[in-house]
PDB file of N, CA and C in Angstrom:
ATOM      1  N   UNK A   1     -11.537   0.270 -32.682  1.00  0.00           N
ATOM      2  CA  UNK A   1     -10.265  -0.420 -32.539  1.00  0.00           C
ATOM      3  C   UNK A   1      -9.132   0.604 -32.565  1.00  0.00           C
ATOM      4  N   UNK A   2      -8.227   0.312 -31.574  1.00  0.00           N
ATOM      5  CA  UNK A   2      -7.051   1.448 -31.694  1.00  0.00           C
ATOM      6  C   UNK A   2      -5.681   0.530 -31.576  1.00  0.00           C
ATOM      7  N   UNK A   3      -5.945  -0.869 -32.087  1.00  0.00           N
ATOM      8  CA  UNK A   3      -4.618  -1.260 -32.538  1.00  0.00           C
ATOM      9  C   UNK A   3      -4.006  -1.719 -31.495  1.00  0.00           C
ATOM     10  N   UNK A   4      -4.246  -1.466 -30.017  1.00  0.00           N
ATOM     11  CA  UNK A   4      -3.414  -1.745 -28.859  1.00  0.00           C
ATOM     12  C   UNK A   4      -3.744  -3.199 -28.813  1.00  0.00           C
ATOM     13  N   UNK A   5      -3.056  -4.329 -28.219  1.00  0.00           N
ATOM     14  CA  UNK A   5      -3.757  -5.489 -28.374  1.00  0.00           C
ATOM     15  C   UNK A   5      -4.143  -5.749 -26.515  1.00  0.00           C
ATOM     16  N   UNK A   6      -5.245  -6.515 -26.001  1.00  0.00           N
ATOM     17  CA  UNK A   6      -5.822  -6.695 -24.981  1.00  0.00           C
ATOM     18  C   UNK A   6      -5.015  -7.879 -24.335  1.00  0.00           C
ATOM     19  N   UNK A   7      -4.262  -7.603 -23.356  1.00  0.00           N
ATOM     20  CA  UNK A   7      -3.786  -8.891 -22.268  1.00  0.00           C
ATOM     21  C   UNK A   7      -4.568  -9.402 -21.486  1.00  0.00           C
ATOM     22  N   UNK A   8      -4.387 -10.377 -20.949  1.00  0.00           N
ATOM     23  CA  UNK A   8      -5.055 -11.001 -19.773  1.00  0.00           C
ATOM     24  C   UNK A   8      -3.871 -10.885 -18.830  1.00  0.00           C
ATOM     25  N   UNK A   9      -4.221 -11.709 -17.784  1.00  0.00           N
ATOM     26  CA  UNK A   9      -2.971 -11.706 -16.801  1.00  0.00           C
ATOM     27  C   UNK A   9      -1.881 -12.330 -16.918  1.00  0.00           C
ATOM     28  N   UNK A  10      -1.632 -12.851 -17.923  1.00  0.00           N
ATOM     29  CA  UNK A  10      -0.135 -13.233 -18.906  1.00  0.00           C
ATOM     30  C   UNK A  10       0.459 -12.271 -19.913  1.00  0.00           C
ATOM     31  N   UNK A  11       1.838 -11.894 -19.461  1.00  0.00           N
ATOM     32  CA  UNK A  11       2.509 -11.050 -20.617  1.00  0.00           C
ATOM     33  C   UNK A  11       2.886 -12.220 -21.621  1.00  0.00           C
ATOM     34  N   UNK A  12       3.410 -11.509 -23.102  1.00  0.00           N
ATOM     35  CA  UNK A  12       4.548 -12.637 -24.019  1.00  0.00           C
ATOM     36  C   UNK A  12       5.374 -13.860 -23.078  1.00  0.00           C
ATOM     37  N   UNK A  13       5.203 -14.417 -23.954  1.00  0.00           N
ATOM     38  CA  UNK A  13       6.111 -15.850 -23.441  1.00  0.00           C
ATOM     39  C   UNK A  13       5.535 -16.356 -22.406  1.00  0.00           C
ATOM     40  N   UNK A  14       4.552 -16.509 -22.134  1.00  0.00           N
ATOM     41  CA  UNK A  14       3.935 -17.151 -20.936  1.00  0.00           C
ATOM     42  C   UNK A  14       3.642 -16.383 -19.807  1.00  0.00           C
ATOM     43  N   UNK A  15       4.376 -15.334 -19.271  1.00  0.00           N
ATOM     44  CA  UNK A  15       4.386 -14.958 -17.809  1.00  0.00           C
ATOM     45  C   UNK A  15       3.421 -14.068 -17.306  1.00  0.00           C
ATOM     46  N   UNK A  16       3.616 -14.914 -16.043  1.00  0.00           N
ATOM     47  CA  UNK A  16       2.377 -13.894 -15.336  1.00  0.00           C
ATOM     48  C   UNK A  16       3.082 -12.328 -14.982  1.00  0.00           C
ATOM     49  N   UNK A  17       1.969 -11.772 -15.457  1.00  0.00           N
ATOM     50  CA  UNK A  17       2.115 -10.328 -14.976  1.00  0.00           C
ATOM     51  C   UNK A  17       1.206  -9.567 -13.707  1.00  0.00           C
ATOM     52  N   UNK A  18       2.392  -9.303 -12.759  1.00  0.00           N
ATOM     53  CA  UNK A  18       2.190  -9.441 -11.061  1.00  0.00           C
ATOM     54  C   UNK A  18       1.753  -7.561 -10.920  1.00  0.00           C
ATOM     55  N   UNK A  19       1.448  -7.122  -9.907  1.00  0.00           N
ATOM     56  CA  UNK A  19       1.129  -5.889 -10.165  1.00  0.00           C
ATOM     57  C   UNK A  19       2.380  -5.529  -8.909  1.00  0.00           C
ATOM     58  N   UNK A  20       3.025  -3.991  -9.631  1.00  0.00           N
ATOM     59  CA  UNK A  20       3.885  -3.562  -8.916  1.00  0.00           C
ATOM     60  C   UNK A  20       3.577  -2.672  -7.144  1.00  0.00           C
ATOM     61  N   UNK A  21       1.975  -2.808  -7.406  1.00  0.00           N
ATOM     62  CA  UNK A  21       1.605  -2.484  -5.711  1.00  0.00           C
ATOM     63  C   UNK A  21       2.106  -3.297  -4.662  1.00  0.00           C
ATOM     64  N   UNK A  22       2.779  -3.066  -3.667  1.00  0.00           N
ATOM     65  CA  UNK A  22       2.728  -4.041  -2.551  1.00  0.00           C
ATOM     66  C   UNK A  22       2.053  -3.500  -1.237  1.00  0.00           C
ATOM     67  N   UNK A  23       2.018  -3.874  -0.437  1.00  0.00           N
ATOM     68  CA  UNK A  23       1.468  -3.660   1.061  1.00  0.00           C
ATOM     69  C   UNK A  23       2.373  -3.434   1.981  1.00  0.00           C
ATOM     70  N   UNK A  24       2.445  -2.235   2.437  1.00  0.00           N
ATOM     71  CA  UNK A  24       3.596  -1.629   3.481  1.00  0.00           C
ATOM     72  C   UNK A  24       3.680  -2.574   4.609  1.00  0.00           C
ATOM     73  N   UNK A  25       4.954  -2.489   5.064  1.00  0.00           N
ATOM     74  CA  UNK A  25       5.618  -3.199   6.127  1.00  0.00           C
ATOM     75  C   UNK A  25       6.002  -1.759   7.006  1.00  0.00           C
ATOM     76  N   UNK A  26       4.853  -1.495   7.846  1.00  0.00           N
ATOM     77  CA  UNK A  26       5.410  -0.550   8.939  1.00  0.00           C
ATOM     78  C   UNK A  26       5.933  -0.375   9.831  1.00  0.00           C
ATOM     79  N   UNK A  27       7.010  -1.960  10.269  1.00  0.00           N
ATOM     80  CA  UNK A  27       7.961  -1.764  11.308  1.00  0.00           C
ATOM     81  C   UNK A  27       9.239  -0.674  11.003  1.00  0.00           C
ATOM     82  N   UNK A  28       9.907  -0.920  12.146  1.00  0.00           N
ATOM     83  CA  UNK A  28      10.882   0.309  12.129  1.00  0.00           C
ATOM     84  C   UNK A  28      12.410  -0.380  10.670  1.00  0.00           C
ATOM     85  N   UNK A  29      12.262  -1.632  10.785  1.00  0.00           N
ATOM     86  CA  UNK A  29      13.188  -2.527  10.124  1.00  0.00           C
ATOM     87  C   UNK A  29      13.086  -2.014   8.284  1.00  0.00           C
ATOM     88  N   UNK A  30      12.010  -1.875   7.516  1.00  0.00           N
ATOM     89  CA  UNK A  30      11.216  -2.225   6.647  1.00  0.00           C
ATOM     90  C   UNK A  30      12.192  -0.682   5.852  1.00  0.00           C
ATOM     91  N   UNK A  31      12.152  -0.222   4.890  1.00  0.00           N
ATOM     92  CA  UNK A  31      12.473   0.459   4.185  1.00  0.00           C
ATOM     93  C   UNK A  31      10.931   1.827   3.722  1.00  0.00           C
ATOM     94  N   UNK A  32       9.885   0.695   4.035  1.00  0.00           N
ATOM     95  CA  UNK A  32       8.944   1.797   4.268  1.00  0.00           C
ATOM     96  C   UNK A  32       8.240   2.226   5.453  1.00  0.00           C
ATOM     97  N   UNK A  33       8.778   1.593   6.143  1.00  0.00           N
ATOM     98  CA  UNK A  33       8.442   1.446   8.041  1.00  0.00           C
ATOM     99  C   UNK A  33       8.228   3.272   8.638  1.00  0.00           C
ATOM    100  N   UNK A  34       7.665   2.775   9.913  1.00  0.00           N
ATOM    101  CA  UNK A  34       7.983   4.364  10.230  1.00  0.00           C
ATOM    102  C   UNK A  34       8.293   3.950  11.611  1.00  0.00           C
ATOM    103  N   UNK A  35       9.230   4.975  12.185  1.00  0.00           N
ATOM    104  CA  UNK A  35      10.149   4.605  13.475  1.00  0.00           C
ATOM    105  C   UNK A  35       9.557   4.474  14.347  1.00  0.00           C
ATOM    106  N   UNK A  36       7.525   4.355  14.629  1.00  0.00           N
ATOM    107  CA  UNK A  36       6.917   3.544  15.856  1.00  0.00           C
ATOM    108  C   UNK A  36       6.356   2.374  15.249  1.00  0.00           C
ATOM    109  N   UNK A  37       6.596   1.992  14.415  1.00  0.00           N
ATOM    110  CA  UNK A  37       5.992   1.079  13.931  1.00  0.00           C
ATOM    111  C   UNK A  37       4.572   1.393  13.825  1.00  0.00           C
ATOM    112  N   UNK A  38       3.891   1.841  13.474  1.00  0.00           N
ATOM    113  CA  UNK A  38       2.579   2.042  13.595  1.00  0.00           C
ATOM    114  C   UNK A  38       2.002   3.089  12.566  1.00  0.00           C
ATOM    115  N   UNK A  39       1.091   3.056  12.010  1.00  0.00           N
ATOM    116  CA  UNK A  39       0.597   4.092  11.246  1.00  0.00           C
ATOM    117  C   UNK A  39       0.889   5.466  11.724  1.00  0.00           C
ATOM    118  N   UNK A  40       1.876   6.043  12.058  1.00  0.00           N
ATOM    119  CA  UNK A  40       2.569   7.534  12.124  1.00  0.00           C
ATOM    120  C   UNK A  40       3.428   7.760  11.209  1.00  0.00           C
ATOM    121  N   UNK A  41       3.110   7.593   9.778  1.00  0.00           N
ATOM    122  CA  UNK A  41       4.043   8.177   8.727  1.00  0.00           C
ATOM    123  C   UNK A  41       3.743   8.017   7.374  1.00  0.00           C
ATOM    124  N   UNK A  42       3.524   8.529   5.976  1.00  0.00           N
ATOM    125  CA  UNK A  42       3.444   8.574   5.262  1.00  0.00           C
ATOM    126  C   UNK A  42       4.463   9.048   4.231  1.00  0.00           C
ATOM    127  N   UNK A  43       4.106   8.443   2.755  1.00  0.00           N
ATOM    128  CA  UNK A  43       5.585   8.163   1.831  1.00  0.00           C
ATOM    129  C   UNK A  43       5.366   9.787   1.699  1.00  0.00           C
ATOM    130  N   UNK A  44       6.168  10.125   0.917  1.00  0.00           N
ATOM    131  CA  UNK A  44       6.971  11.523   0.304  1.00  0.00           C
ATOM    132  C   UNK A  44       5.700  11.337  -0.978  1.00  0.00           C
ATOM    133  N   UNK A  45       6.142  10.328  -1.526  1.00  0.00           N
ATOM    134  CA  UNK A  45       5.899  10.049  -2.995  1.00  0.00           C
ATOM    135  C   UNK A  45       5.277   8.428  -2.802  1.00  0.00           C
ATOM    136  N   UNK A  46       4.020   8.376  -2.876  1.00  0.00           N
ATOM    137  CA  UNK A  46       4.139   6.627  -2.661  1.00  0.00           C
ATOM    138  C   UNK A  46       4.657   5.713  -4.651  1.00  0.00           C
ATOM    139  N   UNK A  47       4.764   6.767  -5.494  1.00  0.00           N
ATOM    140  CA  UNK A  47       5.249   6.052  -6.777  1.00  0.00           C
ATOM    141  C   UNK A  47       6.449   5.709  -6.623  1.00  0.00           C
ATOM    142  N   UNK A  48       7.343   6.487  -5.537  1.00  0.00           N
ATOM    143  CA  UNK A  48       8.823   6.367  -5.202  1.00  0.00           C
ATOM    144  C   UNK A  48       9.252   6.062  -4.286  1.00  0.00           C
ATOM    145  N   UNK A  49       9.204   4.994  -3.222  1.00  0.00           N
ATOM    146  CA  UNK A  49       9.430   4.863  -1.961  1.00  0.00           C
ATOM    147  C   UNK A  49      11.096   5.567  -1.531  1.00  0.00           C
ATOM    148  N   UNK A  50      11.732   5.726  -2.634  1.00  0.00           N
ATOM    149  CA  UNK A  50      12.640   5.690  -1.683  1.00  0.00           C
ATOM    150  C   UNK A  50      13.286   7.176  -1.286  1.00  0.00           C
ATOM    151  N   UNK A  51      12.557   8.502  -2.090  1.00  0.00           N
ATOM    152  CA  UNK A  51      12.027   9.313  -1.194  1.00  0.00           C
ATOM    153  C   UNK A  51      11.393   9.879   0.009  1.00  0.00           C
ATOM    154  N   UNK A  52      11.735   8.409   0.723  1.00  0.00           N
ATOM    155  CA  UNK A  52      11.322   8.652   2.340  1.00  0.00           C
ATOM    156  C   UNK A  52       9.605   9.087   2.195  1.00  0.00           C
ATOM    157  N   UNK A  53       9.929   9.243   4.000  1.00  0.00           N
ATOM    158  CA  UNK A  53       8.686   9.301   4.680  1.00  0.00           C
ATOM    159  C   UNK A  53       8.457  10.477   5.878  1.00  0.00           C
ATOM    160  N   UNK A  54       7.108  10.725   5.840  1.00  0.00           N
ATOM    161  CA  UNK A  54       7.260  12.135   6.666  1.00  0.00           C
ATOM    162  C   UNK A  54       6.482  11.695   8.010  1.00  0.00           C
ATOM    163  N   UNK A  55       6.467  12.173   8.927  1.00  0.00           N
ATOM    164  CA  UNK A  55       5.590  11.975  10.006  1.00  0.00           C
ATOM    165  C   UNK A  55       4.095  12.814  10.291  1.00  0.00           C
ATOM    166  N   UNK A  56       3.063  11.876  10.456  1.00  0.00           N
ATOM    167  CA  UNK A  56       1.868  12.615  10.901  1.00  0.00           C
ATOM    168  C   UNK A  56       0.738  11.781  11.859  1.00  0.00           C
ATOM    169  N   UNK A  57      -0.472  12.644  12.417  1.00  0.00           N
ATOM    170  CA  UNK A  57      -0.412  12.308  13.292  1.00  0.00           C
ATOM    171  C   UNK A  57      -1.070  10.573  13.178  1.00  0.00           C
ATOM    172  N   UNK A  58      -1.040  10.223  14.256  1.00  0.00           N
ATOM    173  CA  UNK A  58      -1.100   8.281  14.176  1.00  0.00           C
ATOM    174  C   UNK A  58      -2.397   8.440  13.660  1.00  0.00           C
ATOM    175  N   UNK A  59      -2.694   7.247  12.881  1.00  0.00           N
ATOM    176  CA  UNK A  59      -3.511   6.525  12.799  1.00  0.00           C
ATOM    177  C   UNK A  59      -3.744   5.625  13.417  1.00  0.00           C
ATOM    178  N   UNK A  60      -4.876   4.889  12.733  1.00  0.00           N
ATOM    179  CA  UNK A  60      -5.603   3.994  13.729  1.00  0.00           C
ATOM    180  C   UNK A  60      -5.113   2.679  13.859  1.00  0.00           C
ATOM    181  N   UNK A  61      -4.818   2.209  14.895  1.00  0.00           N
ATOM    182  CA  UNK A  61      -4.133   0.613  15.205  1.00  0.00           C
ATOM    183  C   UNK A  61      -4.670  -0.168  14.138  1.00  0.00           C
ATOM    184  N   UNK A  62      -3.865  -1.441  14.133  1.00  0.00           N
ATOM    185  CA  UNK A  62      -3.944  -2.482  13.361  1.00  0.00           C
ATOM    186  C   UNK A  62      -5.213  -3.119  14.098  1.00  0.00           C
ATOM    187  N   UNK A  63      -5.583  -2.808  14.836  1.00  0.00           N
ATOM    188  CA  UNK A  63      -6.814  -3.791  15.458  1.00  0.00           C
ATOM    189  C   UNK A  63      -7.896  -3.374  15.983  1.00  0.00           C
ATOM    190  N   UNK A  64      -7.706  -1.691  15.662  1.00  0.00           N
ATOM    191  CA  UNK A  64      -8.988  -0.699  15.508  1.00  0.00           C
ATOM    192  C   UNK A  64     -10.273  -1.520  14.876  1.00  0.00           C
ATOM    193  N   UNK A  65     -11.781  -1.610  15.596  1.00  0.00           N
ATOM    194  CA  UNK A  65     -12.354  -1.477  14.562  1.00  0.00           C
ATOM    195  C   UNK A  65     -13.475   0.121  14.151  1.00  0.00           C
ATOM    196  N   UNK A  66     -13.373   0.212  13.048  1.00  0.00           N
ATOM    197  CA  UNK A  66     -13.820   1.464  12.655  1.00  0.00           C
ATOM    198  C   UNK A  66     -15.318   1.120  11.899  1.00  0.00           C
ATOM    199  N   UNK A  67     -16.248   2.173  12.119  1.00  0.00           N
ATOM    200  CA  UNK A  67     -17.669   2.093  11.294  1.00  0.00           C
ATOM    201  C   UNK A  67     -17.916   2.734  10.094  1.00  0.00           C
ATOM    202  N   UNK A  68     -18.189   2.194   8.991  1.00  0.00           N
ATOM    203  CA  UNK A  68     -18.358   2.497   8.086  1.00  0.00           C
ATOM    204  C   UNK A  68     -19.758   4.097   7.771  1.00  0.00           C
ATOM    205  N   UNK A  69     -19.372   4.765   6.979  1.00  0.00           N
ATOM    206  CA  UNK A  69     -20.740   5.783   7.043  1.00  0.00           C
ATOM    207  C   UNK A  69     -21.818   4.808   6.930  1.00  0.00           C
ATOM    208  N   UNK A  70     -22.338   3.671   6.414  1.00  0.00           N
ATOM    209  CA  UNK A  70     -23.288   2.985   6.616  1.00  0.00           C
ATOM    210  C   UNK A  70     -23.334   2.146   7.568  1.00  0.00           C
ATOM    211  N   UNK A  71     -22.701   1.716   9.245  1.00  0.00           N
ATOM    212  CA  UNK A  71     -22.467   1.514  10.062  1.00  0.00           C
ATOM    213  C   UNK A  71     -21.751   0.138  10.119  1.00  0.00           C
ATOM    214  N   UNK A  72     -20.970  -0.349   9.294  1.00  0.00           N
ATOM    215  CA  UNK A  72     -20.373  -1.646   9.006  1.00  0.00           C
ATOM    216  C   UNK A  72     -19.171  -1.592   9.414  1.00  0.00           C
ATOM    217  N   UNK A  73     -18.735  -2.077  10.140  1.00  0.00           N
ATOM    218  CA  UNK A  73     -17.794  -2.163  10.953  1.00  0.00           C
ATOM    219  C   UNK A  73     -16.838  -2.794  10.336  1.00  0.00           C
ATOM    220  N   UNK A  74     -15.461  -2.082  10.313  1.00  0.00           N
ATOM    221  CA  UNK A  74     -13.969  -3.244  10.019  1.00  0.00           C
ATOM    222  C   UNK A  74     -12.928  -2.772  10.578  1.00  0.00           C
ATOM    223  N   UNK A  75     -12.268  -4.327  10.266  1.00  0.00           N
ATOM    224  CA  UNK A  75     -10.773  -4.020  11.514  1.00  0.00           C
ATOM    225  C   UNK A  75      -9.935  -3.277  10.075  1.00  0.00           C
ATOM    226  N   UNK A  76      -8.820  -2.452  11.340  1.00  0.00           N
ATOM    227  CA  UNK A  76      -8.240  -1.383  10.536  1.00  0.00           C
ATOM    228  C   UNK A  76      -6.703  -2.148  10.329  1.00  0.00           C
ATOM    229  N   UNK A  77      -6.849  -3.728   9.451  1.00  0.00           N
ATOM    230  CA  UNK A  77      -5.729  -4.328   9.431  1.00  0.00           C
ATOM    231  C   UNK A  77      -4.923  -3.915   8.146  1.00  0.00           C
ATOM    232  N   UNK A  78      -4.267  -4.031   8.298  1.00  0.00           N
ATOM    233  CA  UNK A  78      -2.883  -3.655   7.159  1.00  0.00           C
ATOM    234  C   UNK A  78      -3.455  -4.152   5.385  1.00  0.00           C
ATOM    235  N   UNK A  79      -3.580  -2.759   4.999  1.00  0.00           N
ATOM    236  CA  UNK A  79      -4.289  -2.887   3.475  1.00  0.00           C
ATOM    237  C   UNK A  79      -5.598  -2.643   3.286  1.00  0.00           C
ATOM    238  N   UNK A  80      -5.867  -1.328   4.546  1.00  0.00           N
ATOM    239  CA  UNK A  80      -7.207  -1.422   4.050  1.00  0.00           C
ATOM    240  C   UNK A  80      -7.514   0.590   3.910  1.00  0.00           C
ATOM    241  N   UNK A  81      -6.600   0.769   3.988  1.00  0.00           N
ATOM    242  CA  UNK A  81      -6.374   2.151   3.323  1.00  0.00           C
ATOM    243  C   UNK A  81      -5.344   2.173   2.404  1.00  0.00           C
ATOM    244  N   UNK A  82      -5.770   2.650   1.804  1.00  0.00           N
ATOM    245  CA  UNK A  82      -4.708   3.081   0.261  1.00  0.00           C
ATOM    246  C   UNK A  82      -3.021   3.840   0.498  1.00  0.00           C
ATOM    247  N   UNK A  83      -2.678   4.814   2.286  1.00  0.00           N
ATOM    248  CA  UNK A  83      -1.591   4.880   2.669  1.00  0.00           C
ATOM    249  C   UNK A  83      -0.811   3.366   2.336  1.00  0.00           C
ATOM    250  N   UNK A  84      -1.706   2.566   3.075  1.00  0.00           N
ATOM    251  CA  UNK A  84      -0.906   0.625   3.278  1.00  0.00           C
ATOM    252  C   UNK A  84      -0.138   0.583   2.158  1.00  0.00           C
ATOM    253  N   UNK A  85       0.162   0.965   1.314  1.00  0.00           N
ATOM    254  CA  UNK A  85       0.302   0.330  -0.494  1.00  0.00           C
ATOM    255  C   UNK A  85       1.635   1.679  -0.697  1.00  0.00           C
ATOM    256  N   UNK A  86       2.310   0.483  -1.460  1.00  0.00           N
ATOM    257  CA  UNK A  86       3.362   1.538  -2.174  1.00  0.00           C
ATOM    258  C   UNK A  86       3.732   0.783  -3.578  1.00  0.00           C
ATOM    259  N   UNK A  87       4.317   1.733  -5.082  1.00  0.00           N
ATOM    260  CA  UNK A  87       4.834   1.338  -6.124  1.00  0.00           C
ATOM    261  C   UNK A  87       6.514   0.667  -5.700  1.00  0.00           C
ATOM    262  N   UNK A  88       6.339  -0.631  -6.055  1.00  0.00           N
ATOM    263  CA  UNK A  88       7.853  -0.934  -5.851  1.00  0.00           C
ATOM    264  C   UNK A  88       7.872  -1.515  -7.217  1.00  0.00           C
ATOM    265  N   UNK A  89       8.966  -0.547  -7.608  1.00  0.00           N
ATOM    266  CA  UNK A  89       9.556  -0.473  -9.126  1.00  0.00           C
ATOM    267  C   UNK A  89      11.046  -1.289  -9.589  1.00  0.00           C
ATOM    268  N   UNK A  90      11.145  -1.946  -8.425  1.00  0.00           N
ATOM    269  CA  UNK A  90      12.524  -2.906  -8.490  1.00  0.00           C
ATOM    270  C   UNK A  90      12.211  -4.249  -8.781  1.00  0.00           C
TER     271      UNK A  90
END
């Protein structure tokens, strides 16, 4: 025992406690967007979005499908790489 006490998915007073990950919005509009809309850009800092974003080369469309090393195939839709995701701390 180290005294910390164990939550579930309710903080004090009732509330649910939501997780501060969200799922990037990569249009050009979006604050984490990148100016083709498309997987050509990555955060600075993904704990800090608002350290911008740098450019590299594209990734794979939203409607790619890609094979797994064990040959399982999936579409390359929004959230399925760990780039997709940023800390929003607001």
């Amino acid at each position: 025992m180290d005294g910390y006490p164990i939550y579930g998915p309710y903080q004090s007073a009732g509330k649910l406690a939501l997780s501060c990950w969200q799922k990037r919005d990569y249009s050009r509009s979006s604050p984490v967007g990148c100016s083709s809309g498309a997987r050509s850009c990555v955060l600075v800092d993904p704990l800090d979005y608002t350290k911008g974003s740098r450019w590299v080369y594209s990734g794979p469309s939203f409607t790619s499908t890609i094979s797994t090393l064990s040959g399982n195939p999936i579409t390359c839709s929004s959230g399925i790489y760990k780039q997709d995701y940023f800390f929003n701390f607001s």
